[in-house]
Protein backbone atom coordinates (compact mmCIF):
# COMPACT_ATOMS: atom_id res chain seq x y z
CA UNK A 1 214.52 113.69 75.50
CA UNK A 2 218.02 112.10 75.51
CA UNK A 3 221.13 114.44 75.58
CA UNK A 4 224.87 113.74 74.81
CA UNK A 5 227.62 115.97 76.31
CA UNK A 6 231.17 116.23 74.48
CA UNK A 7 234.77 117.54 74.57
CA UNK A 8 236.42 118.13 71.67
CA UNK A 9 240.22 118.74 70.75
CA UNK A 10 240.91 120.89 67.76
CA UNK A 11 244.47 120.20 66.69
CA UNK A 12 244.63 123.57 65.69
CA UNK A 13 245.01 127.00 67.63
CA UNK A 14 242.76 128.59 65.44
CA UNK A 15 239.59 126.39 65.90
CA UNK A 16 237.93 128.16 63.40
CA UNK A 17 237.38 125.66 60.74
CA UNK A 18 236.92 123.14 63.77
CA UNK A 19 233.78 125.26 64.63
CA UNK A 20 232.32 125.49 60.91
CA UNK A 21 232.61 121.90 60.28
CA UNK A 22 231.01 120.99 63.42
CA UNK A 23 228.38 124.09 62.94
CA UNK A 24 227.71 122.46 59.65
CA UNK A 25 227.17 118.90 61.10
CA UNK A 26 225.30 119.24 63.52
CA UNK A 27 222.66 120.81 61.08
CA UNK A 28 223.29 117.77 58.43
CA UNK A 29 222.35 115.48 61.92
CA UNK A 30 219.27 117.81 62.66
CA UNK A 31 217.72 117.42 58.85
CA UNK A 32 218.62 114.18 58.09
CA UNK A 33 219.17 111.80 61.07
CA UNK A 34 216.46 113.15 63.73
CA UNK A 35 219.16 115.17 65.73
CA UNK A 36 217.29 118.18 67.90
CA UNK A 37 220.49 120.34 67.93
CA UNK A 38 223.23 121.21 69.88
CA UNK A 39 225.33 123.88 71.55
CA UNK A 40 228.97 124.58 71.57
CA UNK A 41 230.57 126.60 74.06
CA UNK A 42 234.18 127.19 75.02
CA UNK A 43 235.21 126.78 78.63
CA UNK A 44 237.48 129.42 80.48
CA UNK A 45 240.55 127.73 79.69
CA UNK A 46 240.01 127.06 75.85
CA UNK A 47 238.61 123.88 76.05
CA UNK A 48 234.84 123.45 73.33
CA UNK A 49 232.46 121.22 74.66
CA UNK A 50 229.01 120.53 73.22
CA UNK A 51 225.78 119.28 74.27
CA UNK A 52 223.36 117.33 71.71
CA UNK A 53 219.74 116.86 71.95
CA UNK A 54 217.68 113.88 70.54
CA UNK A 55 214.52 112.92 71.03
CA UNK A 56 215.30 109.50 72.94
CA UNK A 57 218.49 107.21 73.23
CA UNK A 58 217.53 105.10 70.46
CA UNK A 59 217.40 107.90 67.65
CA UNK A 60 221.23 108.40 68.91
CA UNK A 61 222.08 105.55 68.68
CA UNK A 62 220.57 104.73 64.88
CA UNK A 63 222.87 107.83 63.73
CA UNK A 64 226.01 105.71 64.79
CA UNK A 65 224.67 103.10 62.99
CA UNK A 66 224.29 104.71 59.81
CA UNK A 67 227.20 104.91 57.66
CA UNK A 68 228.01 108.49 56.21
CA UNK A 69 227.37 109.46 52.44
CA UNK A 70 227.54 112.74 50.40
CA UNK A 71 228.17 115.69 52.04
CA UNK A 72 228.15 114.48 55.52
CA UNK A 73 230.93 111.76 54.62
CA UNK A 74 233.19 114.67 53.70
CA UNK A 75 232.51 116.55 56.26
CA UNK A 76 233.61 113.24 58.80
CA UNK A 77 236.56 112.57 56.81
CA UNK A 78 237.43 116.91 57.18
CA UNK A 79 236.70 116.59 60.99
CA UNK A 80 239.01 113.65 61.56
CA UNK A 81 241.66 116.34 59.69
CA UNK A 82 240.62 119.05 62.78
CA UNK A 83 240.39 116.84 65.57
CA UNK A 84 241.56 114.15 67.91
CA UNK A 85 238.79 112.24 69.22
CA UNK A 86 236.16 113.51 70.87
CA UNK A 87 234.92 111.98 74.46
CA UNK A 88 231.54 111.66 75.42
CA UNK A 89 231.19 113.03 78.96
CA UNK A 90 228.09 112.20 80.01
CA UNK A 91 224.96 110.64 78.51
CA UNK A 92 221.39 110.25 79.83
CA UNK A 93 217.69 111.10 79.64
CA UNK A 94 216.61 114.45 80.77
CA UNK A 95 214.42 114.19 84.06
CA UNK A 96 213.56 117.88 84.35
CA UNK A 97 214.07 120.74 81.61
CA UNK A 98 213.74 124.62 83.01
CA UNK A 99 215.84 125.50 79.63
CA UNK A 100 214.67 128.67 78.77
CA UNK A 101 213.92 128.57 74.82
CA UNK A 102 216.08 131.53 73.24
CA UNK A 103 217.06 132.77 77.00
CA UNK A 104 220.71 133.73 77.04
């Protein structure tokens, strides 16, 4: 398994429709371009950061390579409308996993 880890900078206070779009995303990437999720979670001082799951680096890599259509191409030109760029803060192969499936 391959995960990506984000930060991302709503340009609005109320990150609201920041956290839709990129709810609604990440499930477009998880049905059509292999994706195995993600979380989102908000840091102490307001910051989101995410973490993505695919099943190796290539399968990442292919979804930068294809080019948006339909709804996913509206929903990348919407999130360019929410947010500055996102940065990639680490990426790498998982080496052990003690993730608890549906543990809090």
């Amino acid at each position: 398994m391959f995960c990506v880890a984000y930060r991302f900078h709503p340009l609005e206070e109320d990150d609201t429709a920041f956290i839709a779009c990129w709810k609604e995303m990440t499930q477009l990437i998880e049905s059509e371009l292999g994706g195995l999720g993600s979380r989102l979670h908000r840091t102490e001082d307001g910051d989101l950061y995410a973490y993505a799951q695919w099943p190796d680096r290539a399968s990442w890599e292919r979804m930068w390579e294809t080019e948006d259509s339909g709804r996913m191409a509206e929903l990348t030109e919407y999130w360019r409308e929410l947010a500055g760029p996102s940065e990639i803060v680490f990426a790498g192969d998982v080496v052990e996993d003690l993730h608890v499936p549906g543990g809090a």
